[in-house]
Protein backbone atom coordinates (compact mmCIF):
# COMPACT_ATOMS: atom_id res chain seq x y z
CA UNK A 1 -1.50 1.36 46.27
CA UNK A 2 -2.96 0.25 43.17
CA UNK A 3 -1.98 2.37 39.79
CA UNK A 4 -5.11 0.70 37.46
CA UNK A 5 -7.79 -1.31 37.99
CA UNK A 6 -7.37 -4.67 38.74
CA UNK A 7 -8.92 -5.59 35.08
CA UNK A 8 -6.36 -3.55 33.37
CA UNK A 9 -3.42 -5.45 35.30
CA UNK A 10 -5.03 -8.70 33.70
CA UNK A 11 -4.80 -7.08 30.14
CA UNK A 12 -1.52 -6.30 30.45
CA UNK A 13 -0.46 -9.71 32.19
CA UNK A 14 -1.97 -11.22 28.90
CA UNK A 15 -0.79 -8.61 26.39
CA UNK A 16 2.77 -9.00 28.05
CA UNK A 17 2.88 -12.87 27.92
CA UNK A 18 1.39 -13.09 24.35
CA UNK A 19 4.45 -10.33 23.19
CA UNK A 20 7.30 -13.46 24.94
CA UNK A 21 5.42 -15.92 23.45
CA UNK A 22 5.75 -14.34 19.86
CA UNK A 23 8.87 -13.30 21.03
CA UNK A 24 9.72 -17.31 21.70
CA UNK A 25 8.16 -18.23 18.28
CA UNK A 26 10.47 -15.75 16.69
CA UNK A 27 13.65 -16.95 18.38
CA UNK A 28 12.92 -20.53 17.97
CA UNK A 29 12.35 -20.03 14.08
CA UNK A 30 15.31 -17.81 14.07
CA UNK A 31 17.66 -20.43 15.82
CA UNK A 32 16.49 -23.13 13.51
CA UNK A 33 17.32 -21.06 10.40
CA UNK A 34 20.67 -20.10 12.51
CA UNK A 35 21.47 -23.87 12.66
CA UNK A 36 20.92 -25.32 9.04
CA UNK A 37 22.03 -21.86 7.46
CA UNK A 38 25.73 -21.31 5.97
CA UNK A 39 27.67 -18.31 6.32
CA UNK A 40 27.46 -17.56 2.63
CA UNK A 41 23.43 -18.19 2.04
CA UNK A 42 22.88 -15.60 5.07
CA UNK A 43 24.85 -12.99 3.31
CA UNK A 44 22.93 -13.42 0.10
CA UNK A 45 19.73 -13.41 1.98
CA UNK A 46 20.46 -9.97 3.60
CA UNK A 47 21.91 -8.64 1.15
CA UNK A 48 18.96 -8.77 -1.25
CA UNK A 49 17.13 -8.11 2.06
CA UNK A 50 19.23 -4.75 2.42
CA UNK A 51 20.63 -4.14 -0.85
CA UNK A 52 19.10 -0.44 -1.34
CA UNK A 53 20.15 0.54 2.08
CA UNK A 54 23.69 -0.74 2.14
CA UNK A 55 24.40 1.03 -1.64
CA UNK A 56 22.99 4.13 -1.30
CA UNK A 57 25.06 4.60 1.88
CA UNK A 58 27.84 2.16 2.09
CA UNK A 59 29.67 3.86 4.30
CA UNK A 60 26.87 4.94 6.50
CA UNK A 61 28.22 4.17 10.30
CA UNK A 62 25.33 2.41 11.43
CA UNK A 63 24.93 -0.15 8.57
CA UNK A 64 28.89 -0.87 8.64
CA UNK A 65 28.80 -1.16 12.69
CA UNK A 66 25.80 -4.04 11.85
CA UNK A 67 27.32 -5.81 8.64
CA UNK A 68 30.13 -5.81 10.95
CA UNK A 69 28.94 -7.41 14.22
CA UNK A 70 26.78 -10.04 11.97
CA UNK A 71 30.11 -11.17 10.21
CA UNK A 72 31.58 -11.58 13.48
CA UNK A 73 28.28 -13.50 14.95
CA UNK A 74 28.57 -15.42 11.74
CA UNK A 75 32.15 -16.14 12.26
CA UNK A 76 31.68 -17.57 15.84
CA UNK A 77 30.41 -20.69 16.71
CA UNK A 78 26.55 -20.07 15.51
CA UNK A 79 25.85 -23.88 15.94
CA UNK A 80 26.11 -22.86 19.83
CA UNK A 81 24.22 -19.88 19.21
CA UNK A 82 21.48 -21.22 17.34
CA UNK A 83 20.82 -24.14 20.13
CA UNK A 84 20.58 -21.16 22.04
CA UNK A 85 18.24 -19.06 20.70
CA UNK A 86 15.91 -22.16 20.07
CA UNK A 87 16.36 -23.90 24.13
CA UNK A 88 15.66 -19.62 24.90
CA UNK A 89 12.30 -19.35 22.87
CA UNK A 90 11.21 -23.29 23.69
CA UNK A 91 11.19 -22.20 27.69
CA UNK A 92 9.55 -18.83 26.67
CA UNK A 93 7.04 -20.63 24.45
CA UNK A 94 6.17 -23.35 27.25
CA UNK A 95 6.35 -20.90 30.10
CA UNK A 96 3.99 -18.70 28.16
CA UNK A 97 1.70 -21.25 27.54
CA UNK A 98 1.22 -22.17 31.30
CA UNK A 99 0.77 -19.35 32.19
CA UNK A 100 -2.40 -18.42 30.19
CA UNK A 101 -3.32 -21.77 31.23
CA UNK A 102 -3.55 -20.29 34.58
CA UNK A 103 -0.48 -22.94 35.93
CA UNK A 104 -0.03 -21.95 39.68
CA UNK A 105 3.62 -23.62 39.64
CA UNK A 106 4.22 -21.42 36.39
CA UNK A 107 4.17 -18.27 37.54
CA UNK A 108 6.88 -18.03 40.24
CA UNK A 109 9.20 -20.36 37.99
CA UNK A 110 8.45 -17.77 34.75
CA UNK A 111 9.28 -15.05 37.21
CA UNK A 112 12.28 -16.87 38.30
CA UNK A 113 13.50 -17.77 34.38
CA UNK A 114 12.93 -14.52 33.63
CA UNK A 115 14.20 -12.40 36.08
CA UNK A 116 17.51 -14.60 35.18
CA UNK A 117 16.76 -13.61 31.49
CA UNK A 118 16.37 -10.13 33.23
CA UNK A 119 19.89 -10.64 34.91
CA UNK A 120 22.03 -11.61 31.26
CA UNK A 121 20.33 -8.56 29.52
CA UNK A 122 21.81 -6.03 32.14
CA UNK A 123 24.54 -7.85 31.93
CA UNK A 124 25.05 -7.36 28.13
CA UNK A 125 24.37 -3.46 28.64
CA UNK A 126 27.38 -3.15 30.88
CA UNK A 127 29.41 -4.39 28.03
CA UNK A 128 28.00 -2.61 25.28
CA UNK A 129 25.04 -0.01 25.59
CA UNK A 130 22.07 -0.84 23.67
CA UNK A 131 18.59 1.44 23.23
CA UNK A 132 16.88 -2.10 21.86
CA UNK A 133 18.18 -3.62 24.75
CA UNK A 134 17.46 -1.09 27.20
CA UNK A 135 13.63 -1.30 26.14
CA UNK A 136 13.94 -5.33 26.51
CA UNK A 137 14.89 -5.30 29.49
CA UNK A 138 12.41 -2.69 31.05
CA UNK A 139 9.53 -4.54 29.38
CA UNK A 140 11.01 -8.01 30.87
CA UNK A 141 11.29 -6.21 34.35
CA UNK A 142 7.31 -4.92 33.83
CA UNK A 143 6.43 -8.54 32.72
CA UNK A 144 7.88 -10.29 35.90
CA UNK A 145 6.04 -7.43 38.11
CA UNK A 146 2.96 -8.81 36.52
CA UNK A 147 3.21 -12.12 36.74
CA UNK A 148 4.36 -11.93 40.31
CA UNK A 149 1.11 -9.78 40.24
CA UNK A 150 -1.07 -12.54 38.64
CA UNK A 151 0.62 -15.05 40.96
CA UNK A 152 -0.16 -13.18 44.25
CA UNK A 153 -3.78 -12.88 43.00
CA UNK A 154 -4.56 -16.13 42.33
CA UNK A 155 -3.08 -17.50 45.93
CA UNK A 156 -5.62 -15.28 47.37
CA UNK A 157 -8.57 -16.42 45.29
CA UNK A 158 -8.21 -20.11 46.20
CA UNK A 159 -6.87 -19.48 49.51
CA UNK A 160 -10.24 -17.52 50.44
């Protein structure tokens, strides 16, 4: 039973795998600044990032709970986590690139790397619930049904 047109799946196959590509870009960039930033030049930058915020409320719950948890990511090995985030966004970056190159071998390996992607973020809610990561994780599970989608789609057109 088909929900939209086959066109519209194709949008959103594209639309989804352009968002993890960003997404990849982001992370990468983010893991970079991670590894050559100190603990004291991040706190400057959000600080003037967040300054407003953080005095007009200082003892607002949510901003304490996230100055909080980013002194304690801070405090914890973010060499490790910086590698991290940039090996995370490289494969999403490459993965995302093959597959808009139309890749056969890409899509059930993307679906693969991120259904284990899929696996860590539901994971991480059963620690600690998360809306953010709640919404993550439901568009990663609608981006693998796509590509598995995509994937299924093009066997048929070069197997007829």
């Amino acid at each position: 039973m088909k929900l939209l047109p086959e066109k519209d799946y194709y949008k959103l196959f594209r639309i989804g795998i352009m968002v993890k590509a960003a997404d990849g870009i982001i992370e990468t960039i983010g893991g970079i600044f991670l590894y050559f930033a100190n603990y004291t030049m991040v706190n400057a930058i959000l600080f003037s990032v967040f300054r407003e915020e953080i005095t007009e409320s200082p003892r607002d719950p949510f901003w304490s709970f996230l100055i909080g948890e980013w002194h304690k990511f801070l405090l914890s090995s973010h060499t490790f986590w910086a590698l991290l985030f940039i090996a995370h966004g490289l494969v999403k970056i490459f993965l995302s690139v093959m597959l808009l190159k139309n890749r056969l071998w890409a899509y059930p390996t993307a679906a693969v790397v991120f259904t284990i992607f899929v696996g860590y973020e539901i994971y991480s809610l059963t620690n600690q619930q998360s809306l953010l990561l709640w919404l993550i994780t439901i568009f990663d599970i609608l981006v693998v049904g796509l590509i598995l989608h995509e994937y299924l789609r093009h066997k048929k057109i070069r197997t007829v």
